[in-house]
C-alpha atoms as a PDB file:
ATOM      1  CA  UNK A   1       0.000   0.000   0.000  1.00  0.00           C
ATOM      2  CA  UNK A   2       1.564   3.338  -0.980  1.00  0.00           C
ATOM      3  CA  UNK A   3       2.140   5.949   2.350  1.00  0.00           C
ATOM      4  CA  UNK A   4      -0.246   8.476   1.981  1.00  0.00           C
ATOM      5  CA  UNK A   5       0.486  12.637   1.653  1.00  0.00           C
ATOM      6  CA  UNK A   6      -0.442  13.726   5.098  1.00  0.00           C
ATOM      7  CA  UNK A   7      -1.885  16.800   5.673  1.00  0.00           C
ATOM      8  CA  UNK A   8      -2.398  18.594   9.286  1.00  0.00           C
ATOM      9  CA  UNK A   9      -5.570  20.464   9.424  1.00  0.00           C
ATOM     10  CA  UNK A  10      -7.255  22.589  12.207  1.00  0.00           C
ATOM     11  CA  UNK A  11      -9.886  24.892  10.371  1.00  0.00           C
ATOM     12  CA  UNK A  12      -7.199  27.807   9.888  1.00  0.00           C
ATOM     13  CA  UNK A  13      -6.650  29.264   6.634  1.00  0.00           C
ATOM     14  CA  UNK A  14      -3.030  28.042   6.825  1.00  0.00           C
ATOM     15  CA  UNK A  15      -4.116  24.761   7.169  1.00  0.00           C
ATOM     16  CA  UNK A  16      -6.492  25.081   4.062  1.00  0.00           C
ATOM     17  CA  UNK A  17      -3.581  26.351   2.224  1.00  0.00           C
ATOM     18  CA  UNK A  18      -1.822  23.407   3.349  1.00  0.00           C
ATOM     19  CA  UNK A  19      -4.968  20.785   2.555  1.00  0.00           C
ATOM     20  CA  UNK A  20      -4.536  22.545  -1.400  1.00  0.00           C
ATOM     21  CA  UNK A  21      -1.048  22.248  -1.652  1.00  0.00           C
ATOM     22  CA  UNK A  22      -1.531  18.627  -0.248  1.00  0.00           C
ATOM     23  CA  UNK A  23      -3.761  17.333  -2.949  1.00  0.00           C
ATOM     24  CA  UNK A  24      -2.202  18.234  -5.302  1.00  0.00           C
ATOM     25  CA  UNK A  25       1.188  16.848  -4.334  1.00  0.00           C
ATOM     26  CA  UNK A  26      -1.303  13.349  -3.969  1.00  0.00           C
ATOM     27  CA  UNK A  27      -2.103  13.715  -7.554  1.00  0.00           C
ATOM     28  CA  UNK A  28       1.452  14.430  -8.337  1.00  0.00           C
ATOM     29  CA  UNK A  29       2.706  11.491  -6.984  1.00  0.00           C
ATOM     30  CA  UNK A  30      -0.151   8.898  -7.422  1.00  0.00           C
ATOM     31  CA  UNK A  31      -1.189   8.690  -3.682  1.00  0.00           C
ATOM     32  CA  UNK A  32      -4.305   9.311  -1.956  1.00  0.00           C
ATOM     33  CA  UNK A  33      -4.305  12.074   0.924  1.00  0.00           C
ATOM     34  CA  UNK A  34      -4.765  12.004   4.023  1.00  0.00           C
ATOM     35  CA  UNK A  35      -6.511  14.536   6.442  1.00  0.00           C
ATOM     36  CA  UNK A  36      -4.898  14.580  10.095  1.00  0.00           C
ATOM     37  CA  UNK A  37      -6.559  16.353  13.103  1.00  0.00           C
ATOM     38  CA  UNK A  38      -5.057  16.293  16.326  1.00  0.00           C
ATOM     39  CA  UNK A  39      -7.707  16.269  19.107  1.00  0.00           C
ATOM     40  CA  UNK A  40      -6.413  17.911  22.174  1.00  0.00           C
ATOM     41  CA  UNK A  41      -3.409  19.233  21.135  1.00  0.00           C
ATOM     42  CA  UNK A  42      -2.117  20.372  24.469  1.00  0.00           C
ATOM     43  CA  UNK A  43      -3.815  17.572  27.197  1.00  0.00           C
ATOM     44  CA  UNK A  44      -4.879  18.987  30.030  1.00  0.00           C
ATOM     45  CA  UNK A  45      -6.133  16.857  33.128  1.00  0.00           C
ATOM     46  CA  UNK A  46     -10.076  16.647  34.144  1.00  0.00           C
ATOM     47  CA  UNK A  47     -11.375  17.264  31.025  1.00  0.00           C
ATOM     48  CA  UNK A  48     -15.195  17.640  31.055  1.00  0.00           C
ATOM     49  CA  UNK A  49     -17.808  15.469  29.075  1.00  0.00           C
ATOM     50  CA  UNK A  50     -19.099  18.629  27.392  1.00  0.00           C
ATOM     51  CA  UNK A  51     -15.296  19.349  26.409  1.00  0.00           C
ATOM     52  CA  UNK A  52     -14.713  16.618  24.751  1.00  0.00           C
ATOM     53  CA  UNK A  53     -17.427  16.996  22.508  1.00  0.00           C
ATOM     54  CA  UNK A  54     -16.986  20.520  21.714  1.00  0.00           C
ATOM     55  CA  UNK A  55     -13.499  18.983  20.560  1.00  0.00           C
ATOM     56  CA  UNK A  56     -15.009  16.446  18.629  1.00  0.00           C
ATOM     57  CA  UNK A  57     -17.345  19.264  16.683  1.00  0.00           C
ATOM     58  CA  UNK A  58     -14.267  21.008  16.089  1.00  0.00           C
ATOM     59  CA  UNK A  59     -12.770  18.466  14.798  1.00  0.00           C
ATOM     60  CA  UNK A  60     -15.546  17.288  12.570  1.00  0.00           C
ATOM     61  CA  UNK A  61     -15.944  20.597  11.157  1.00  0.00           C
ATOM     62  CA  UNK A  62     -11.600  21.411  10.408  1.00  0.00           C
ATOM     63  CA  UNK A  63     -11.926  17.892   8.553  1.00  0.00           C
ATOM     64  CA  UNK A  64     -14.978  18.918   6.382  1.00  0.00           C
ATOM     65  CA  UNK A  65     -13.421  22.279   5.814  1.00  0.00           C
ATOM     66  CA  UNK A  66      -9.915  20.773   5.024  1.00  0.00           C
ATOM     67  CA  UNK A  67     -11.981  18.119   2.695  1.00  0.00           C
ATOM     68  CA  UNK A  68     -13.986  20.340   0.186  1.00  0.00           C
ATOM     69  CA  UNK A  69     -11.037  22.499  -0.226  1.00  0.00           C
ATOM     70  CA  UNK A  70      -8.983  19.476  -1.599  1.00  0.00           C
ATOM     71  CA  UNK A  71     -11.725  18.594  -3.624  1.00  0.00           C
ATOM     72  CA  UNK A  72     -12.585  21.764  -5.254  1.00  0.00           C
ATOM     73  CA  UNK A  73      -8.041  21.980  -5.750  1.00  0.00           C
ATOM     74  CA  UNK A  74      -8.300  18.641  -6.866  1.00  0.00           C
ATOM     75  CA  UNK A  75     -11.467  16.771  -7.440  1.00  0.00           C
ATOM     76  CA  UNK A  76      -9.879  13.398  -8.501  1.00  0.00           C
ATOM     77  CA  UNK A  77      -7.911  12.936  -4.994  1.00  0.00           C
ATOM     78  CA  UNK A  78      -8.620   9.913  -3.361  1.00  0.00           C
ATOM     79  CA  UNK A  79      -8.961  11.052   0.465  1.00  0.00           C
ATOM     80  CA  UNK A  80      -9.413   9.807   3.999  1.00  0.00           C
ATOM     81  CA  UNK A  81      -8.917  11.567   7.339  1.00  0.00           C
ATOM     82  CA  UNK A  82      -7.596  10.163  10.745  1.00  0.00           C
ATOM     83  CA  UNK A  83      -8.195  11.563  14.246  1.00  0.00           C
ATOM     84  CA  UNK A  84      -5.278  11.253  17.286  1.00  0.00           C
ATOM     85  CA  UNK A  85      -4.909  12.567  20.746  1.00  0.00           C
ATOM     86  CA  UNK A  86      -2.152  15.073  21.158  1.00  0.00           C
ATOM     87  CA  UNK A  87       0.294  16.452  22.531  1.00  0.00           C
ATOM     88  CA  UNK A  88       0.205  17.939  18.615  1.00  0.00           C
ATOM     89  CA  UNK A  89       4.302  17.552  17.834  1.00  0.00           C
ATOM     90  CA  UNK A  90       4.494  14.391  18.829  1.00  0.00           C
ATOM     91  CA  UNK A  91       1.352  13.031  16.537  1.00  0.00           C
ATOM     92  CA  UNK A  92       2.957  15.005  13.706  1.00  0.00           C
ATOM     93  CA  UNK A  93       6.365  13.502  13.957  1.00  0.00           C
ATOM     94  CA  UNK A  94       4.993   9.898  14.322  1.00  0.00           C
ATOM     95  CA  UNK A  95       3.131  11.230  11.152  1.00  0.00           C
ATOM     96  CA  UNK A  96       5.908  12.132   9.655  1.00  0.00           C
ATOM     97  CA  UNK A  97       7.420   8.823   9.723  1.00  0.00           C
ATOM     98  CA  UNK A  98       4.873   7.371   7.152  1.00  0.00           C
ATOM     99  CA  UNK A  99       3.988  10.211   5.196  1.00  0.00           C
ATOM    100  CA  UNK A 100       5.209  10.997   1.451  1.00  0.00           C
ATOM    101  CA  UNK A 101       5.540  13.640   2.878  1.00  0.00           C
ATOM    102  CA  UNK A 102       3.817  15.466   5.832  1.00  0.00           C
ATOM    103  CA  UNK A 103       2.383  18.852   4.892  1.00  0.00           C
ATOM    104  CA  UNK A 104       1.726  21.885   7.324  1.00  0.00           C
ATOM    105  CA  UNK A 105       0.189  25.002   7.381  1.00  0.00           C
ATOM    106  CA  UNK A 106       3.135  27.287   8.861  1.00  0.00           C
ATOM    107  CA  UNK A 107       0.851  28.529  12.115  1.00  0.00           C
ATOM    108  CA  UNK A 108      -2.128  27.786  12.658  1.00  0.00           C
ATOM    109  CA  UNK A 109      -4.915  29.051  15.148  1.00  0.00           C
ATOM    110  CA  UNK A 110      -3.485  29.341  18.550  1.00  0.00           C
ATOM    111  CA  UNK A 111      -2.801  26.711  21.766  1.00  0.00           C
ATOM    112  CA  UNK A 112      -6.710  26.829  22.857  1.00  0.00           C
ATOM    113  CA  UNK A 113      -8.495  25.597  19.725  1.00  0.00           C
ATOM    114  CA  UNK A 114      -5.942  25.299  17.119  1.00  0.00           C
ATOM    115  CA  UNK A 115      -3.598  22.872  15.919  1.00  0.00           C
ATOM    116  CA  UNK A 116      -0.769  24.333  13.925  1.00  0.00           C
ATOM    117  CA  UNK A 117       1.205  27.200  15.539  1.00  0.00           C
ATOM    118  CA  UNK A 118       4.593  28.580  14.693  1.00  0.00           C
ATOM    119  CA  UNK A 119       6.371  26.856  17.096  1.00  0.00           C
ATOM    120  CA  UNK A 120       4.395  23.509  16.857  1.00  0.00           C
ATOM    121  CA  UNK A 121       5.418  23.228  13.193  1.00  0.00           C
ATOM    122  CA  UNK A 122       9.322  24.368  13.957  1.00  0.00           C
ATOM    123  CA  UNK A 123       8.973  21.653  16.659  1.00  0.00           C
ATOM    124  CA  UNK A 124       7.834  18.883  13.705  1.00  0.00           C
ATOM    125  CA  UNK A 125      10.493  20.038  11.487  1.00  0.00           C
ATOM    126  CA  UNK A 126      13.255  19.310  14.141  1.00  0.00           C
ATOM    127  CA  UNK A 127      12.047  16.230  14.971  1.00  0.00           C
ATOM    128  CA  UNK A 128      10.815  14.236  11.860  1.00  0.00           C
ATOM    129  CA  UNK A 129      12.458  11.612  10.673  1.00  0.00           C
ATOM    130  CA  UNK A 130      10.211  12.420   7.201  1.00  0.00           C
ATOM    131  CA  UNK A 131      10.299  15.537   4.737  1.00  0.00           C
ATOM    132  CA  UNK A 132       7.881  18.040   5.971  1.00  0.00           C
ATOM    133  CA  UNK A 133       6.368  20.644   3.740  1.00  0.00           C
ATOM    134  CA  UNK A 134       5.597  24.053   5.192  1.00  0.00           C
ATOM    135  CA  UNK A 135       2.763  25.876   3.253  1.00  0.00           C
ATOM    136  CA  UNK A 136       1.790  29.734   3.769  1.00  0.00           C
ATOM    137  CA  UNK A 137      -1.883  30.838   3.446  1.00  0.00           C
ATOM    138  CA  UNK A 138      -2.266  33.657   0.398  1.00  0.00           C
ATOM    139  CA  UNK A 139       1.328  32.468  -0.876  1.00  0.00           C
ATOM    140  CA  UNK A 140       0.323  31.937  -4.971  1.00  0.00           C
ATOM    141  CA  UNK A 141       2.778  29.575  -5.040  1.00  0.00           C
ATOM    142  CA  UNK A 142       0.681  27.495  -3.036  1.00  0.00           C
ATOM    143  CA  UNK A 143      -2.813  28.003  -4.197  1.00  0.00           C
ATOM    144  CA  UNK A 144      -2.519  28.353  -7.741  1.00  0.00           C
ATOM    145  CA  UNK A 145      -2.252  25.535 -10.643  1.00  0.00           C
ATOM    146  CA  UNK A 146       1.286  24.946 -11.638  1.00  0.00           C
ATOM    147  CA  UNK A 147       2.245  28.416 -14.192  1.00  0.00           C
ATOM    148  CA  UNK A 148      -1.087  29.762 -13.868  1.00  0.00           C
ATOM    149  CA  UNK A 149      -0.913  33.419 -14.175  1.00  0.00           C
ATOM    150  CA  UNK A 150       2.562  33.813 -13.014  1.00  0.00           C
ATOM    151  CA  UNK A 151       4.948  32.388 -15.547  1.00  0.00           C
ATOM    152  CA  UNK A 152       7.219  29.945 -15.196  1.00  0.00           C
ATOM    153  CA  UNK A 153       8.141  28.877 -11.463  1.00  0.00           C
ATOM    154  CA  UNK A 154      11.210  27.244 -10.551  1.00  0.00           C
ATOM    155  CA  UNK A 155      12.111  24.831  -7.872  1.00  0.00           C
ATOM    156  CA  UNK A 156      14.729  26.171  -6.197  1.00  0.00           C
ATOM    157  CA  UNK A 157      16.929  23.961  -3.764  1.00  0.00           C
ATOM    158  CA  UNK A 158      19.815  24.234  -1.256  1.00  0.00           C
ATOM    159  CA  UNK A 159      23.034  22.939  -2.320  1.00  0.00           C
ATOM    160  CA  UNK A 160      25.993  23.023   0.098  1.00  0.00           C
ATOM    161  CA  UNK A 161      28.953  21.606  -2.226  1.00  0.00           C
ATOM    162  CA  UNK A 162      31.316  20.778   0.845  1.00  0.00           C
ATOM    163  CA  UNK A 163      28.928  18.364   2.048  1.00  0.00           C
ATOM    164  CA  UNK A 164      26.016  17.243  -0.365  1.00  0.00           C
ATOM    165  CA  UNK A 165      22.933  15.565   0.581  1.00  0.00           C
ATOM    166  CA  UNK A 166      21.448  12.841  -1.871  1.00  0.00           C
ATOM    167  CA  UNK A 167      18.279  13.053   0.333  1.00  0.00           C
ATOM    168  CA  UNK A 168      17.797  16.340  -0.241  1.00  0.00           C
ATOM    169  CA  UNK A 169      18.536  16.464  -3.825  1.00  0.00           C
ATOM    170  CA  UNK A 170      16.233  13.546  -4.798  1.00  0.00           C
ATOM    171  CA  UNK A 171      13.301  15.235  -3.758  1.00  0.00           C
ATOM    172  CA  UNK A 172      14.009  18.401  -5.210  1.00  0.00           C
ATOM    173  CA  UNK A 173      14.780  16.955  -8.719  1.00  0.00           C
ATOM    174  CA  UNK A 174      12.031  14.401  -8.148  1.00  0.00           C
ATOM    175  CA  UNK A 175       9.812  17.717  -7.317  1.00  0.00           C
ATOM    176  CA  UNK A 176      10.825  19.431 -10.464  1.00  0.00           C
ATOM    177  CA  UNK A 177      10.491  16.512 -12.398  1.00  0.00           C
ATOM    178  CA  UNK A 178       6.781  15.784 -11.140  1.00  0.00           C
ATOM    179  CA  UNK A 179       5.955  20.154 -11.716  1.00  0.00           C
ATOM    180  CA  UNK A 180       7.810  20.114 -15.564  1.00  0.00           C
ATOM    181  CA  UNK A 181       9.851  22.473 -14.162  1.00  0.00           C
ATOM    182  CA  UNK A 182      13.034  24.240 -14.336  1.00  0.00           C
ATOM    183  CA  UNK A 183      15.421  23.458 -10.957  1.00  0.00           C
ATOM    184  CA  UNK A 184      17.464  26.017  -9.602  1.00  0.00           C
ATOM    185  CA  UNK A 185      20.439  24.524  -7.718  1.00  0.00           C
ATOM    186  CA  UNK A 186      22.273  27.115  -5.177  1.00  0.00           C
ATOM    187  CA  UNK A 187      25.176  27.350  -3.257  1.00  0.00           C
ATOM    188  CA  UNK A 188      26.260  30.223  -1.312  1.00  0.00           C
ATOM    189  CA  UNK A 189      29.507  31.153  -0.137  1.00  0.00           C
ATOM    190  CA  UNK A 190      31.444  33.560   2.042  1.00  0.00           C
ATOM    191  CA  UNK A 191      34.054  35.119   1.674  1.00  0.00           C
ATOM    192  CA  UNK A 192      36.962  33.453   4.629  1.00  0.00           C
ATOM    193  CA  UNK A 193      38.929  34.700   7.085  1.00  0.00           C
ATOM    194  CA  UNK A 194      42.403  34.655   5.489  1.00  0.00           C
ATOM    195  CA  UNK A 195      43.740  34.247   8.816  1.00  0.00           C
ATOM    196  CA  UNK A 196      42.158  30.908   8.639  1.00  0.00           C
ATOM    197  CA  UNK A 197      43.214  29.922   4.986  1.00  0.00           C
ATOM    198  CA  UNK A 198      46.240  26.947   4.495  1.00  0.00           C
ATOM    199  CA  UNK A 199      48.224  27.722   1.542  1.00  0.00           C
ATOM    200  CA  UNK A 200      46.510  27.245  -2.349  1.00  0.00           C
ATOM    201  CA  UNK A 201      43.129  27.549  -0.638  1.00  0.00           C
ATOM    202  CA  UNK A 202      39.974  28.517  -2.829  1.00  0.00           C
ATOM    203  CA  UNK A 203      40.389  31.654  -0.433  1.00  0.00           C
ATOM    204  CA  UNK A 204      43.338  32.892  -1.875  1.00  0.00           C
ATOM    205  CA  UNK A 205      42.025  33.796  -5.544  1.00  0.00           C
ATOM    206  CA  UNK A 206      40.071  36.820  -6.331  1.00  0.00           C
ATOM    207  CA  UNK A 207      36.032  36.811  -5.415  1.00  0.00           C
ATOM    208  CA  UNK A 208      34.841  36.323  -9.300  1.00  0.00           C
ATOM    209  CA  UNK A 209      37.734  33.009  -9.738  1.00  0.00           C
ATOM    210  CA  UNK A 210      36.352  31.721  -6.089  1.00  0.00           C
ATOM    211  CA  UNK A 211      32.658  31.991  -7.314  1.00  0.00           C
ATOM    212  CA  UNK A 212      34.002  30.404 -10.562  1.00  0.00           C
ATOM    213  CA  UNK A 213      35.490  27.228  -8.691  1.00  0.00           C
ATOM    214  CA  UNK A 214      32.252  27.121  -6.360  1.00  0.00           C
ATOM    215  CA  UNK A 215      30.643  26.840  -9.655  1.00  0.00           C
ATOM    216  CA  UNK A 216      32.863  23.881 -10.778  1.00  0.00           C
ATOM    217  CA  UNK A 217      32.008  22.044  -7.334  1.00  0.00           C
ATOM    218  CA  UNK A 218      28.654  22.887  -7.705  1.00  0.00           C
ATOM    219  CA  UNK A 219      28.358  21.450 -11.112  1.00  0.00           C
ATOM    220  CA  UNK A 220      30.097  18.422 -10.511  1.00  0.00           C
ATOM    221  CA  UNK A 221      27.930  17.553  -7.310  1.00  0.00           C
ATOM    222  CA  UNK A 222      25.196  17.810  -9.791  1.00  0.00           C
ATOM    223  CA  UNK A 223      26.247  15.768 -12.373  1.00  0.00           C
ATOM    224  CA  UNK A 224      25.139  12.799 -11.522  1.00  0.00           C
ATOM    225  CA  UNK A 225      22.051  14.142 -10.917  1.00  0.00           C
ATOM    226  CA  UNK A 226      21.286  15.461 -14.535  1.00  0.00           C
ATOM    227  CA  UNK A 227      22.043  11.794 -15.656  1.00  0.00           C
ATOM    228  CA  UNK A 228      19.528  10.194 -13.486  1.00  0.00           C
ATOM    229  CA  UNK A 229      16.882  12.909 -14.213  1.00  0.00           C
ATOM    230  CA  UNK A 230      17.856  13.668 -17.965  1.00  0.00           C
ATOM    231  CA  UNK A 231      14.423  15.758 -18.757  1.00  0.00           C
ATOM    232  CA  UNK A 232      14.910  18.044 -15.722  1.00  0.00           C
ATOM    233  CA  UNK A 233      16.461  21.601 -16.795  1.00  0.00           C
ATOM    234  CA  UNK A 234      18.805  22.507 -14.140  1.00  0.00           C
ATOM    235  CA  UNK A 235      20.047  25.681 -13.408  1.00  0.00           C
ATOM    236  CA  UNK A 236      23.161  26.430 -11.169  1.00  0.00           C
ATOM    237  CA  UNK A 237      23.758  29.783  -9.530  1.00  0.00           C
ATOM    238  CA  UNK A 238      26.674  30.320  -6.769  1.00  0.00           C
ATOM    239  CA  UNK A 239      26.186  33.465  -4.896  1.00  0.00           C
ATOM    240  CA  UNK A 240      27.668  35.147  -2.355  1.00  0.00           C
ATOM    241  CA  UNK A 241      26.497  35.841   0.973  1.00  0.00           C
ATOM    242  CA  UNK A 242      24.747  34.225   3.320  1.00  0.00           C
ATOM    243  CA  UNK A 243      22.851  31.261   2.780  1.00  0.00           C
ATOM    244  CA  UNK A 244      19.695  32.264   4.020  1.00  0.00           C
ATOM    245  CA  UNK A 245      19.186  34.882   2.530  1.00  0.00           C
ATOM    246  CA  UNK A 246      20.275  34.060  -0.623  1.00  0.00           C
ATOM    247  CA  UNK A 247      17.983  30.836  -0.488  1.00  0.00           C
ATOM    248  CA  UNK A 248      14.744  33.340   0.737  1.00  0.00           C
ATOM    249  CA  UNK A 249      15.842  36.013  -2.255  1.00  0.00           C
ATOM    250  CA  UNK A 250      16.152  32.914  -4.991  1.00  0.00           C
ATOM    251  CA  UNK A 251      12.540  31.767  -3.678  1.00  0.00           C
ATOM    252  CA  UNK A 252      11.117  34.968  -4.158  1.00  0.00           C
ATOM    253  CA  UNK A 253       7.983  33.302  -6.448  1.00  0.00           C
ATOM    254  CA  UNK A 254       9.349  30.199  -6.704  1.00  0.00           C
ATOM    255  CA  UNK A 255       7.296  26.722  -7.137  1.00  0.00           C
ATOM    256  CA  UNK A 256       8.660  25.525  -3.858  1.00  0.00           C
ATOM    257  CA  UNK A 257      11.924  25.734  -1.660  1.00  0.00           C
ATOM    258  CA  UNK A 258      13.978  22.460  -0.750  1.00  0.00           C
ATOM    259  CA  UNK A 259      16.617  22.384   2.546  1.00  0.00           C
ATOM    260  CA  UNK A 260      17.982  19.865   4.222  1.00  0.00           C
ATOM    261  CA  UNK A 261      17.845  19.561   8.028  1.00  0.00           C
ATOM    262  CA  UNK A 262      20.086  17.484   9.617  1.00  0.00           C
ATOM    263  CA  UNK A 263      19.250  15.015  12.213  1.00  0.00           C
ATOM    264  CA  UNK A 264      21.115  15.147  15.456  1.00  0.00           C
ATOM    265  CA  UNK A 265      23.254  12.266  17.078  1.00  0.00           C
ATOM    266  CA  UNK A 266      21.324  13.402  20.133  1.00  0.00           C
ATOM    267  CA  UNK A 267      17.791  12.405  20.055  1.00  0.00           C
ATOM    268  CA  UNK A 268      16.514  14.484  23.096  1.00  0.00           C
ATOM    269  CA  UNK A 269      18.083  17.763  22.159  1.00  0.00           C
ATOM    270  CA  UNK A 270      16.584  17.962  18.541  1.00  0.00           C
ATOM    271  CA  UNK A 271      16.656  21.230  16.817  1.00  0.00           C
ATOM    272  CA  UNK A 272      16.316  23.047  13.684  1.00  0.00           C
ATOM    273  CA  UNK A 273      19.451  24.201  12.273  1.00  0.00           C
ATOM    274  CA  UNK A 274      20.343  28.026  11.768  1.00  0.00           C
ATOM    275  CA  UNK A 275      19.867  28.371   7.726  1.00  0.00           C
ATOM    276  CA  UNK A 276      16.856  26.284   7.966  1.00  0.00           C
ATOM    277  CA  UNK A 277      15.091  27.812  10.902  1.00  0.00           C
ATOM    278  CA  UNK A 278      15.987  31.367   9.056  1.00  0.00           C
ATOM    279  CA  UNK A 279      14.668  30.141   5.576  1.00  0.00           C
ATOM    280  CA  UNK A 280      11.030  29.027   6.822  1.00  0.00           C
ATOM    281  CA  UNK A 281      10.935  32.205   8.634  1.00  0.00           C
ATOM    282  CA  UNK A 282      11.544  34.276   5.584  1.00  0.00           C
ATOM    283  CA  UNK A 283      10.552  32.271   2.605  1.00  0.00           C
ATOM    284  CA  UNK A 284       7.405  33.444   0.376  1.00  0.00           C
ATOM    285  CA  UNK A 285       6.754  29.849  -0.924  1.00  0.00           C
ATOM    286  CA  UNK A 286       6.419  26.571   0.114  1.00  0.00           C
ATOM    287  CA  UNK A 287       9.625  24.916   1.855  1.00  0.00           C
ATOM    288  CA  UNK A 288       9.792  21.060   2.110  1.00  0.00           C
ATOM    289  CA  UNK A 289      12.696  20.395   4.666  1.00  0.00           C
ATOM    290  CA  UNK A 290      14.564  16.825   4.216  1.00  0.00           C
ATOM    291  CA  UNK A 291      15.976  15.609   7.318  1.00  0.00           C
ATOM    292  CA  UNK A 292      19.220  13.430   6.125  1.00  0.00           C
ATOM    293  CA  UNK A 293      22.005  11.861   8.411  1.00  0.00           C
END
């Protein structure tokens, strides 16, 4: 049976957004969607009878919500929904785990009644063992049909050529392939300390020869890459700067924004790493984040 695209919903309009982008990454990939609400997201002792229920309405009426906008996005979607207690991260990693991949909306309606919040979906990110899509309400990006009034979009992705992910890469030429789409590889670099140089370093040369070797690296990191996936068009930039903000800049409009998180050695102290925790905060588009080892 194939793992499902799951989608966390609460009733907010960022979750909505989310539930659109959702079904249509189902009908990109062949799989049906699934709509996840967490009851109880924060479980509180001594609950009440009438509580509970109110929960349940809620609950009822996020899924509906969540459901007929997927349909109207996408009417052929084949779609169930699931229900689980809270605490809300810890649903949405063991979500994660499954899903292909988990979607979010980036906050959602608050700690009484909602689901999603800012720190709720940070807290997924730096826990998941799965790719985890972060979706904006009123982002175009999101809501419209692929090229639909705003040219051609790229998927942009993350490249850091000292240390290359194959996760991370996959999905983002597997996401351009999927969208007929151009992919925009990036690296950014800085210029170093030359106190901290050894001798022939990439360092040493002047800035437009050291953004012409990044580009070398860059392309040959790639390579194999434009063999497996010979009908994506890839583009490579090297800028410099720093990498967030060269990543948020290069997404400005873009299709969708692949990063990589990596996952700590230290299961109880996870976190979200500097340039990724910078680029959901700043990025206009979607961002999937790819945990990798």
């Amino acid at each position: 049976m194939l793992s499902p695209v799951v989608v966390g919903v609460d009733g907010s309009a960022e979750s909505l957004a989310a539930a659109e982008w959702a079904a249509g990454e189902a009908v990109r990939r062949g799989r049906p969607l699934r709509l996840l609400h967490v009851r109880n997201w924060h479980p509180r002792q001594g609950e009440t009878a009438a509580a509970l229920a109110a929960e349940r309405r809620l609950a009822r009426r996020a899924l509906r919500a969540a459901e007929d906008r997927a349909r109207a996005a996408r009417p052929g979607v084949r779609l169930d929904e699931e229900q689980v207690e809270g605490p809300a991260t810890a649903a949405l990693v063991r979500a994660a785990a499954d899903a292909e991949p988990l979607v979010l909306g980036w906050r959602g309606l608050g700690r009484v009644t909602g689901l999603l919040v800012g720190s709720v979906a940070l807290g997924v990110v730096a826990k998941a063992t799965g790719p985890v899509v972060l979706v904006r309400a009123g982002d175009p990006a999101a809501e419209a049909p692929e090229g639909a009034g705003t040219g051609r979009r790229d998927v942009v992705v993350g490249v850091d050529v000292t240390e290359p992910c194959d996760e991370v890469l996959e999905f983002a030429f597997e996401a351009a392939r999927r969208r007929h789409t151009r992919l925009r590889a990036l690296h950014a670099w800085r210029t170093p300390d030359p106190f901290t140089l050894g001798p022939g370093e990439i360092g040493l040369v002047s800035a437009p020869d050291r953004a012409g070797e990044w580009l070398r690296f860059l392309t040959a990191v790639l390579q194999v890459w434009r063999d497996k996936y010979p009908d994506v068009e890839v583009l490579e930039t090297v800028v410099e700067g720093r990498p967030a903000g060269a990543l948020a800049k290069a997404a400005s409009g873009a299709e969708l924004l692949v990063v990589g998180h990596r996952l700590t050695d230290r299961p109880r102290l996870p976190r979200t790493g500097p340039v990724t925790h910078a680029v959901i905060q700043r990025s206009g588009c979607p961002v999937a984040v790819v945990p990798h080892g």
